[in-house]
Every structure is written in C-alpha cells, then in structure tokens.
C-alpha atoms as a PDB file:
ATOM      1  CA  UNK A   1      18.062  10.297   3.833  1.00  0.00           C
ATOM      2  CA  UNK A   2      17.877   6.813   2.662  1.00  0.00           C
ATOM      3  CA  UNK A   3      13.961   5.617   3.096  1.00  0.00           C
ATOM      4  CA  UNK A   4      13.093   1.894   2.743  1.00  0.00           C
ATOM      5  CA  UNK A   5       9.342   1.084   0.856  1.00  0.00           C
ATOM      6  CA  UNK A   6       7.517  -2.250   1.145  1.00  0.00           C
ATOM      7  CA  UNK A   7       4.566  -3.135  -0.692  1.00  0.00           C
ATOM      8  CA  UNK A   8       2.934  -6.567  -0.232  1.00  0.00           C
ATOM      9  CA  UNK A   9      -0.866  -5.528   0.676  1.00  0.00           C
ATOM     10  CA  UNK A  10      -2.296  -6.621  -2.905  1.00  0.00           C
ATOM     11  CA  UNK A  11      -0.823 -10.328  -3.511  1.00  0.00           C
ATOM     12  CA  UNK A  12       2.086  -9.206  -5.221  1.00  0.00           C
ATOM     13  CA  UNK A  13       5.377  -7.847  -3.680  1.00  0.00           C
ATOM     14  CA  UNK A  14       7.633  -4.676  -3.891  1.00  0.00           C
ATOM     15  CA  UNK A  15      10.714  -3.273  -2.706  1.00  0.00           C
ATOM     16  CA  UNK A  16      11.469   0.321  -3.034  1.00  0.00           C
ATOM     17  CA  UNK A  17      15.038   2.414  -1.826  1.00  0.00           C
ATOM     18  CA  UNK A  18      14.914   6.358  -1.946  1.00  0.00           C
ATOM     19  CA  UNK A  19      16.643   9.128  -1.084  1.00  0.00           C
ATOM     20  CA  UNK A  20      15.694  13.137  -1.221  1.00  0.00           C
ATOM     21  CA  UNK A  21      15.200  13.206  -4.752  1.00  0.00           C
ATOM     22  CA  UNK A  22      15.818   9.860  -6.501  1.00  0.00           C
ATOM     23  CA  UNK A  23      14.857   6.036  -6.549  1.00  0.00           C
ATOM     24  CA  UNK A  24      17.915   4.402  -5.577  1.00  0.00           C
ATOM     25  CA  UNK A  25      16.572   0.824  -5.920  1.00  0.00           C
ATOM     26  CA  UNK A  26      13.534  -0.718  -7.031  1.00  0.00           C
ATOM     27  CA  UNK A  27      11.854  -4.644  -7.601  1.00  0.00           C
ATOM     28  CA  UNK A  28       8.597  -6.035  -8.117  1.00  0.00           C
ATOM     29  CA  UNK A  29       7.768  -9.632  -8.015  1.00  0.00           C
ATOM     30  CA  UNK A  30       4.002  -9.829  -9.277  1.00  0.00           C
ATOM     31  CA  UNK A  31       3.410 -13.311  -8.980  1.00  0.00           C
ATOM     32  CA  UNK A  32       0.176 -13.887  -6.306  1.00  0.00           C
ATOM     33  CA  UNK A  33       0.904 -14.276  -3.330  1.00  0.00           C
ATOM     34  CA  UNK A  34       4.696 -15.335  -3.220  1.00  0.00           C
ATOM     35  CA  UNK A  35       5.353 -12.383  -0.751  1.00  0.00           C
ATOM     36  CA  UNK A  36       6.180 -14.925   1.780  1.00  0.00           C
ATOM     37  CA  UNK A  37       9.224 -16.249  -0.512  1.00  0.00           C
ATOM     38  CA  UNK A  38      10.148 -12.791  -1.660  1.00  0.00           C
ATOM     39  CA  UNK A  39      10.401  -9.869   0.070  1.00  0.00           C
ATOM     40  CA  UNK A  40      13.179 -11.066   2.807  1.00  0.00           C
ATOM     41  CA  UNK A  41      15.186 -11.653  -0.284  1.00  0.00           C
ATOM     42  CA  UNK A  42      14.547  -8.926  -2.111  1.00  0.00           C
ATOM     43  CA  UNK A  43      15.447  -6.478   1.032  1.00  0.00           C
ATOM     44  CA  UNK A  44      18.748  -7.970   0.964  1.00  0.00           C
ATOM     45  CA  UNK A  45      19.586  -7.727  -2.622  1.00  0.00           C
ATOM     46  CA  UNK A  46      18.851  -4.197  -2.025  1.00  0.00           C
ATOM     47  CA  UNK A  47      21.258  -3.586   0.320  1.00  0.00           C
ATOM     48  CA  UNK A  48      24.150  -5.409  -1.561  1.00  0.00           C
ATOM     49  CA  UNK A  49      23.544  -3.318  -4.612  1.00  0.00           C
ATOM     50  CA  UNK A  50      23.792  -0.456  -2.875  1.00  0.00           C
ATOM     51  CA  UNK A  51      26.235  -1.426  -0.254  1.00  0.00           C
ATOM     52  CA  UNK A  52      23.725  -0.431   2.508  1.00  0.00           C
ATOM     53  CA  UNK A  53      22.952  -1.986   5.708  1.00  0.00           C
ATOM     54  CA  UNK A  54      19.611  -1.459   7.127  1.00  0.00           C
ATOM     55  CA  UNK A  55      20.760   0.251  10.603  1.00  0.00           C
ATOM     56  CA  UNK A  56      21.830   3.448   7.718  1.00  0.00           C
ATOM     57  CA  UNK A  57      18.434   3.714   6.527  1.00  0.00           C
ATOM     58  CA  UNK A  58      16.343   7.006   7.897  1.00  0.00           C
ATOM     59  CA  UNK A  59      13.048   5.098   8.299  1.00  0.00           C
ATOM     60  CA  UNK A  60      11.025   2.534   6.609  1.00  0.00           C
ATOM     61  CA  UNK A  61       7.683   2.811   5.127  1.00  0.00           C
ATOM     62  CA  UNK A  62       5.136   0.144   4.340  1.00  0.00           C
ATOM     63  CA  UNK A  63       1.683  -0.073   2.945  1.00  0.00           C
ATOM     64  CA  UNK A  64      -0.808  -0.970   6.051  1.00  0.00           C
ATOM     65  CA  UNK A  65      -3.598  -2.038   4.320  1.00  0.00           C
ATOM     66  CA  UNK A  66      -6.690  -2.082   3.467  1.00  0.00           C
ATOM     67  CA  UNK A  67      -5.474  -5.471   1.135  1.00  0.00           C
ATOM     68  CA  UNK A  68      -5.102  -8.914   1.185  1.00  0.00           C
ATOM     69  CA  UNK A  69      -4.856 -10.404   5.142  1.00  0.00           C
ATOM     70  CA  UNK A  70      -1.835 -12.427   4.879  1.00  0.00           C
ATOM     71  CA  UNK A  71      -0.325  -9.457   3.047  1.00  0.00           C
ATOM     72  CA  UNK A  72      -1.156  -6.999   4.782  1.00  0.00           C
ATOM     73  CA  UNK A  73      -0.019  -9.324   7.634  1.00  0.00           C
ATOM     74  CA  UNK A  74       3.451 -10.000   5.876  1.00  0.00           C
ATOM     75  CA  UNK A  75       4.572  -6.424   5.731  1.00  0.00           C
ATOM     76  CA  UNK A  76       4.001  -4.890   8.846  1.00  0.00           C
ATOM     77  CA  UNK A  77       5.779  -7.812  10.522  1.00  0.00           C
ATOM     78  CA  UNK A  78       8.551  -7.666   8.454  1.00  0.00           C
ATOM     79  CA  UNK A  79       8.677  -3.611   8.498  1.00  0.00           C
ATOM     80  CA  UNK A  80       8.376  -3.551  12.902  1.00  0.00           C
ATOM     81  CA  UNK A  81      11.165  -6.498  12.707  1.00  0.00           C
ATOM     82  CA  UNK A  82      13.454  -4.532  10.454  1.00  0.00           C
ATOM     83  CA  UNK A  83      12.451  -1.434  12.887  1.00  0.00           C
ATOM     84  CA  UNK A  84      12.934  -2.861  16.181  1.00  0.00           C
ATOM     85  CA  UNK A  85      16.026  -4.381  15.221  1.00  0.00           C
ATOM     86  CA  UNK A  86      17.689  -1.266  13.933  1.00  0.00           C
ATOM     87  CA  UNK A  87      15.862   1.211  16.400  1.00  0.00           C
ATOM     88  CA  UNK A  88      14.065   2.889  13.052  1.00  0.00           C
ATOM     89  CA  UNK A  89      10.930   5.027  12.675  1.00  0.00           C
ATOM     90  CA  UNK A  90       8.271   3.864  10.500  1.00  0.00           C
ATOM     91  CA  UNK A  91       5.547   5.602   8.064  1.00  0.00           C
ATOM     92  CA  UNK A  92       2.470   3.314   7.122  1.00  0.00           C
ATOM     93  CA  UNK A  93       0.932   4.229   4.183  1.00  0.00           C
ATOM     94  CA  UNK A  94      -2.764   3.052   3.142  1.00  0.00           C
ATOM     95  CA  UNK A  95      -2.815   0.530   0.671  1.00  0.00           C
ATOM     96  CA  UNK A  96      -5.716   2.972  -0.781  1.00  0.00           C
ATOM     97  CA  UNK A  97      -3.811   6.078  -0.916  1.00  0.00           C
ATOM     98  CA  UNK A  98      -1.015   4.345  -2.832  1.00  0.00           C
ATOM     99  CA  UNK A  99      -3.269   3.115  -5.231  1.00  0.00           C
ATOM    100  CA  UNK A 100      -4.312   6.632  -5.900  1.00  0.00           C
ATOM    101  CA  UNK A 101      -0.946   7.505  -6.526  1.00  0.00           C
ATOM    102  CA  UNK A 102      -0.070   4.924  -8.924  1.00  0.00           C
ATOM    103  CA  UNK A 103      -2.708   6.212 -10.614  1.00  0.00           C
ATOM    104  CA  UNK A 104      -1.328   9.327 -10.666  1.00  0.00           C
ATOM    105  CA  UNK A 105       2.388   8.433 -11.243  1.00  0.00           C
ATOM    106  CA  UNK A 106       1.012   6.297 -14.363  1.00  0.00           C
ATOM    107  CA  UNK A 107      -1.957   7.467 -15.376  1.00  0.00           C
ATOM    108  CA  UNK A 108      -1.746  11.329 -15.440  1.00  0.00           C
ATOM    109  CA  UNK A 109      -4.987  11.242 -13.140  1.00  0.00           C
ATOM    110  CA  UNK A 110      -5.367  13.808 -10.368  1.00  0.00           C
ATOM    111  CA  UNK A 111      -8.109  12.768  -8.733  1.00  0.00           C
ATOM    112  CA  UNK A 112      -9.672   9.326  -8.215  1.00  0.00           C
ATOM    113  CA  UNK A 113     -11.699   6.434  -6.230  1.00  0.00           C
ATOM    114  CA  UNK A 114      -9.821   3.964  -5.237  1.00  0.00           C
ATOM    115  CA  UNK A 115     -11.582   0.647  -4.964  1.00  0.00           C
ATOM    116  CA  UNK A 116     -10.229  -3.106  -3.829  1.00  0.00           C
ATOM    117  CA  UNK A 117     -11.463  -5.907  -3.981  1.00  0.00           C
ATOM    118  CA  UNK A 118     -12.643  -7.315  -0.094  1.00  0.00           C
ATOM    119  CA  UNK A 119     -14.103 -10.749  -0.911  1.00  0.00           C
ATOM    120  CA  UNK A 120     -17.321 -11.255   0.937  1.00  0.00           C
ATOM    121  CA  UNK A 121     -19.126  -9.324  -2.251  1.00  0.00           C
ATOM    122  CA  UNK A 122     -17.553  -5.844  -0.525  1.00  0.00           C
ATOM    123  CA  UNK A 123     -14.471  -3.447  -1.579  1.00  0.00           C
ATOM    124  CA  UNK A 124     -12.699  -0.828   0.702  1.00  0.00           C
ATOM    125  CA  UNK A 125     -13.293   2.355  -0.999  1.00  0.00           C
ATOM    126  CA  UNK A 126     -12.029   6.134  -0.750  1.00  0.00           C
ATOM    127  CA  UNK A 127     -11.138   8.775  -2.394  1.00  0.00           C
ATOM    128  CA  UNK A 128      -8.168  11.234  -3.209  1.00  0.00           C
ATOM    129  CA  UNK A 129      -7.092  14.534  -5.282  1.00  0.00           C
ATOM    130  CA  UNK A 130      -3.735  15.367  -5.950  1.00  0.00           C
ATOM    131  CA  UNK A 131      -2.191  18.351  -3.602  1.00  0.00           C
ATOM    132  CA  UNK A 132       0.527  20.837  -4.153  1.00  0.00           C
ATOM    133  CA  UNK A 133       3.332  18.453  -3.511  1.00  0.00           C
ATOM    134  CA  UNK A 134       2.189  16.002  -5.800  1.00  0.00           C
ATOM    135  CA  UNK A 135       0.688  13.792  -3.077  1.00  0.00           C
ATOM    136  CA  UNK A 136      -3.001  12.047  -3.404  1.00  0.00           C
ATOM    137  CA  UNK A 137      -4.512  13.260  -0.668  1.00  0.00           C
ATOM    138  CA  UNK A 138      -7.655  11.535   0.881  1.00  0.00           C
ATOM    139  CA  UNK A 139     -11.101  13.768   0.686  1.00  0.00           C
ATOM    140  CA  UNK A 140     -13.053  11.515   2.537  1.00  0.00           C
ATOM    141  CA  UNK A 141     -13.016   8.046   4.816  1.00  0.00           C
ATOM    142  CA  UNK A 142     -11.811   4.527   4.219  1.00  0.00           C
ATOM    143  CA  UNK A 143     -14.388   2.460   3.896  1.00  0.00           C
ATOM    144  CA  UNK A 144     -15.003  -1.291   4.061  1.00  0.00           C
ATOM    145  CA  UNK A 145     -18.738  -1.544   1.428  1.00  0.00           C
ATOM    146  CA  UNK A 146     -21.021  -4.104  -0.293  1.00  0.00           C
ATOM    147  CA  UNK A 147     -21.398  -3.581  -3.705  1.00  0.00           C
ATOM    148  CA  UNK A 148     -24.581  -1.256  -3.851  1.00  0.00           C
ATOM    149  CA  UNK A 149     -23.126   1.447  -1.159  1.00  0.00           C
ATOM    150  CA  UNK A 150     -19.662   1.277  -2.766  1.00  0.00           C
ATOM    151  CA  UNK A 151     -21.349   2.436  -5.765  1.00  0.00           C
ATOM    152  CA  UNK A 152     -23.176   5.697  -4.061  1.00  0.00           C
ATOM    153  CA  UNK A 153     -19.932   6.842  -2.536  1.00  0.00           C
ATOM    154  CA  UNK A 154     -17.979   6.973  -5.738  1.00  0.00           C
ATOM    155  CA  UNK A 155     -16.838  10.683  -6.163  1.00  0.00           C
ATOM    156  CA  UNK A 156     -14.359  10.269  -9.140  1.00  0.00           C
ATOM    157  CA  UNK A 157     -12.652   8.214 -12.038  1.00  0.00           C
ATOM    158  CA  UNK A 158     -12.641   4.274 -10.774  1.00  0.00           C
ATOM    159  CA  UNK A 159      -9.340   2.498  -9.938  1.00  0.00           C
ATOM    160  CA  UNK A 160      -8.434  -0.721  -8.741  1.00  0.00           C
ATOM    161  CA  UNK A 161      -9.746  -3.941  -8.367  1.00  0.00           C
ATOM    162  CA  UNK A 162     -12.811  -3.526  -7.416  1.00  0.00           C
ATOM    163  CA  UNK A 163     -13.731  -0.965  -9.624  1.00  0.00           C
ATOM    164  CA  UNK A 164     -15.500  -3.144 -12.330  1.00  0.00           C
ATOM    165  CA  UNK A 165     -17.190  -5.112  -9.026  1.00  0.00           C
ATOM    166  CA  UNK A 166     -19.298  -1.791  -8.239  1.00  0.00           C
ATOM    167  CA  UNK A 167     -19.741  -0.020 -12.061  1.00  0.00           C
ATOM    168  CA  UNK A 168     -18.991  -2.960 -14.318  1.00  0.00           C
ATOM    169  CA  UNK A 169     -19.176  -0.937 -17.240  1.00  0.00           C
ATOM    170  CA  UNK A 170     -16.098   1.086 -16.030  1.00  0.00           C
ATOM    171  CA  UNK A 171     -13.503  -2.044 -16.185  1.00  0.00           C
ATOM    172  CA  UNK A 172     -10.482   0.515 -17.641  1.00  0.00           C
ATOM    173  CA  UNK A 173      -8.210   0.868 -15.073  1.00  0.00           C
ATOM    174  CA  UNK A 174      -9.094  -2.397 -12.726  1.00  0.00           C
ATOM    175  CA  UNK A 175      -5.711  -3.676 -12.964  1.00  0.00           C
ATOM    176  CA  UNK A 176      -4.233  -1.124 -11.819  1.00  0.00           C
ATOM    177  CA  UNK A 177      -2.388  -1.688  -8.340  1.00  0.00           C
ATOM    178  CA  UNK A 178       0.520  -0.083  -6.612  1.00  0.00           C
ATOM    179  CA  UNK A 179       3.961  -0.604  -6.019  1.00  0.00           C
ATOM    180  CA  UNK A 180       6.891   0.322  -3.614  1.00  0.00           C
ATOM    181  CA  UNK A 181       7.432   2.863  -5.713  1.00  0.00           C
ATOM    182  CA  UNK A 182       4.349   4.600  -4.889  1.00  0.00           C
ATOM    183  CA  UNK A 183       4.784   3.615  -1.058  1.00  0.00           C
ATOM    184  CA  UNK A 184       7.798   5.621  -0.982  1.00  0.00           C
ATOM    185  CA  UNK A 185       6.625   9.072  -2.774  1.00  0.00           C
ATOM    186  CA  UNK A 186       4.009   9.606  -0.292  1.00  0.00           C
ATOM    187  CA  UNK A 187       6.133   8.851   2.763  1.00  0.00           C
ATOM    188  CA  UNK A 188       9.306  10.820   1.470  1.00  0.00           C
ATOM    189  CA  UNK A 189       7.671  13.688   2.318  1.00  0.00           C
ATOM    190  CA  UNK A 190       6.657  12.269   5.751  1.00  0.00           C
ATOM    191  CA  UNK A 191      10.439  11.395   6.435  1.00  0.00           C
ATOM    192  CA  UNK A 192      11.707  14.339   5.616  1.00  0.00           C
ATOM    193  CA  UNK A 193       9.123  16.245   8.108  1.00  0.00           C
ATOM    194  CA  UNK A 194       9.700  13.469  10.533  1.00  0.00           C
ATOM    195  CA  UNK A 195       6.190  12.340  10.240  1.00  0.00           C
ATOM    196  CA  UNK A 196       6.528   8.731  11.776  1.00  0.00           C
ATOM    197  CA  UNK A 197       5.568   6.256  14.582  1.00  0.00           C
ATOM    198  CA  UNK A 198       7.700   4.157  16.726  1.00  0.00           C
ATOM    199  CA  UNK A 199       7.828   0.323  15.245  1.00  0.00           C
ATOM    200  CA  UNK A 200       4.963  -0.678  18.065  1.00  0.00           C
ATOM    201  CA  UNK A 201       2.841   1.611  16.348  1.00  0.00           C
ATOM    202  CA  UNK A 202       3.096  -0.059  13.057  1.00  0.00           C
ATOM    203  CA  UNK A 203      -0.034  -1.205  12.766  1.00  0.00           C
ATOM    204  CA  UNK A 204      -1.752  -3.073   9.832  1.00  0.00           C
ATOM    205  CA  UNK A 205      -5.251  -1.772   9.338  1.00  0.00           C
ATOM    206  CA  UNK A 206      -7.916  -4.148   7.658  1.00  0.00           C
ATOM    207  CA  UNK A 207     -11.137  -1.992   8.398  1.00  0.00           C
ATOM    208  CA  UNK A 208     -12.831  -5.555   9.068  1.00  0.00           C
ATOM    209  CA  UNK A 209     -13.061  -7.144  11.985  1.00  0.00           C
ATOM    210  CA  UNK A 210     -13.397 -10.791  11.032  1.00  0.00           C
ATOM    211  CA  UNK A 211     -10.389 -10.626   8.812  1.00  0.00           C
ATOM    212  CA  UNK A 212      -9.367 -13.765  10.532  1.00  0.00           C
ATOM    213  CA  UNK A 213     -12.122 -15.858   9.272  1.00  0.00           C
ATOM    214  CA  UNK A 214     -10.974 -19.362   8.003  1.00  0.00           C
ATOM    215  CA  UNK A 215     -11.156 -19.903   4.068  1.00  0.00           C
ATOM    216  CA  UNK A 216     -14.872 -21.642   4.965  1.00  0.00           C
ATOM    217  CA  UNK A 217     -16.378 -18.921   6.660  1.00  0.00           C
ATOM    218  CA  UNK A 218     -15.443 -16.433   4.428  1.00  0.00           C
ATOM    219  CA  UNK A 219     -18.508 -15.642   2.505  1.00  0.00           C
ATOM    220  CA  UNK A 220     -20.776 -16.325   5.109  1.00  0.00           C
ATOM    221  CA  UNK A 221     -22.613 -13.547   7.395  1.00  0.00           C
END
C-alpha cells in the first residue's frame, strides 16, 4: 500500500507518503497561503525521493474542508486530477477531524473540540474522542457557528483557531493546526478497508453556502 496525503485546507500546505506501517515521506510548507506555488512541487519531489510514480500509489487522501476556500478549493482539484489521471480511489478527510488528531498525535489529548476560524465572526466546530485504533472519532455534527452558539456546543478541551474566538481565556492550543501527516493516519485505515470514493466524488465541503462571496461582501449578512 502506498497512500498519498494532502493538506492545504488551513493556509499552509502538506504532503504526506505512507505505507502499512510507516511515513515514507513527509513536507510542510507553512507559509500562508503559498499552496498554489507548492504543493504541485512538493508531490513531485515526493515521488523522486522515493522513486514512485503516482499511477503505483493505492489511493490518495486529502483534507475536504471545513478551511480556508481557496484551500480547500486547491486540494480537492489537485487530489480528483491526480485521481482521474491515474484511475485512483480517494478518501477525504475533514479538515476538523484532522485537527483532532494532531491534537492527539502531539498533544497526548484524547478527546477534544475542534474549532476554526470561519471569518464572518463564526468558526466550524465539532467534536471527537479517540477510538480503539487510535483514530479521533467525531461524537457529534460539523457545524458552521457565530461566536455565542460555538461556545454552548463545546463538549471538550479547545483546539484550533478559533478556539480563543469563542472562550478567549482558553488561547493554549489555538495554533495548533494539522498536517499531511495527520491526513494520512486517519485514512490508512480507510485504505486498507477500502473505504473510498471514486475521484467525482471528491468533494470539498465548506458547510457555507456563500463561500464564494467576494473579499467585500464577506462580513456582510
């Protein structure tokens, strides 16, 4: 099994290679918003270092949002090209539930509320517990939430970006954000079950429907 990851649904980009039981290949450009520049070249380097071509990988995963529009944009056009092109299947992973589990993978935290930052004075919010496999698994709905509601439907520790937006005294872990890496954990498992969609099927999801709005109109109701 050779699974590729791509992360680009929170301004910065990622590129993750696995196999069964080990990262093969990993690369994180954090600079905002170069995802554009980056992630085409950073899928190649990964296949010359490991002398792969992408027609051998099993399947490729990528993070579907909730996140940033144009990134959330970016990767699941790059991950249906790569897919159509090479006949692959494909396992989108919430931008959400791989926050989660970064928080596990470097936190130590089992269970958690993950929380972005929406613009428009909202955050998608939702929340996940660790399960036997080492997955965070979601306990309840994605949600798209002003402030004040965000801040009734928190069930556990805050994460993410938008965590000091809704409890501004709990600003510990708002810079935490996940990677490729984290992409690829929770859809290994997925792979190997053959858990996946056809590339038409890989869909971004940005639980709002004027995600579209012009730089202007954003803010406006």
């Amino acid at each position: 099994m050779k699974l590729l990851a791509l992360e680009t649904a929170n301004e910065q980009c990622s590129v993750s290679i696995v196999d069964e039981t080990q990262e093969l290949f990993f690369q994180l450009d954090a600079r905002a918003k170069a995802q554009t520049q980056t992630i085409l070249p950073m899928i190649d380097q990964a296949f010359t270092q490991l002398g792969l071509s992408a027609s051998e990988l099993t399947a490729i995963a990528f993070s579907r949002g909730p996140g940033s529009f144009s990134g959330v944009r970016i990767n699941a056009a790059v991950t249906q090209a790569l897919a159509w092109a090479n006949d692959l299947p494909v396992v989108p992973v919430s931008s959400l539930q791989a926050l989660a589990q970064a928080a596990y993978r470097m936190l130590g935290l089992k269970s958690v509320t993950a929380v972005l930052d929406a613009r428009m004075q909202e955050v998608y919010i939702a929340s996940f517990e660790l399960d036997q496999h080492g997955i965070m698994q979601a306990v309840d709905e994605e949600q798209l939430l002003n402030y004040s509601n965000a801040s009734q439907a928190v069930k556990f520790e805050l994460v993410g970006s938008g965590s000091a937006l809704i409890k501004p005294e709990q600003i510990q872990y708002k810079d935490l954000s996940a990677t490729a890496q984290d992409i690829a954990t929770i859809a290994r498992l997925n792979v190997q079950q053959q858990k996946w969609v056809s590339a038409e099927q890989a869909l971004p999801v940005y639980l709002r429907d004027n995600a579209w709005k012009k730089i202007p109109e954003q803010g406006k109701s």
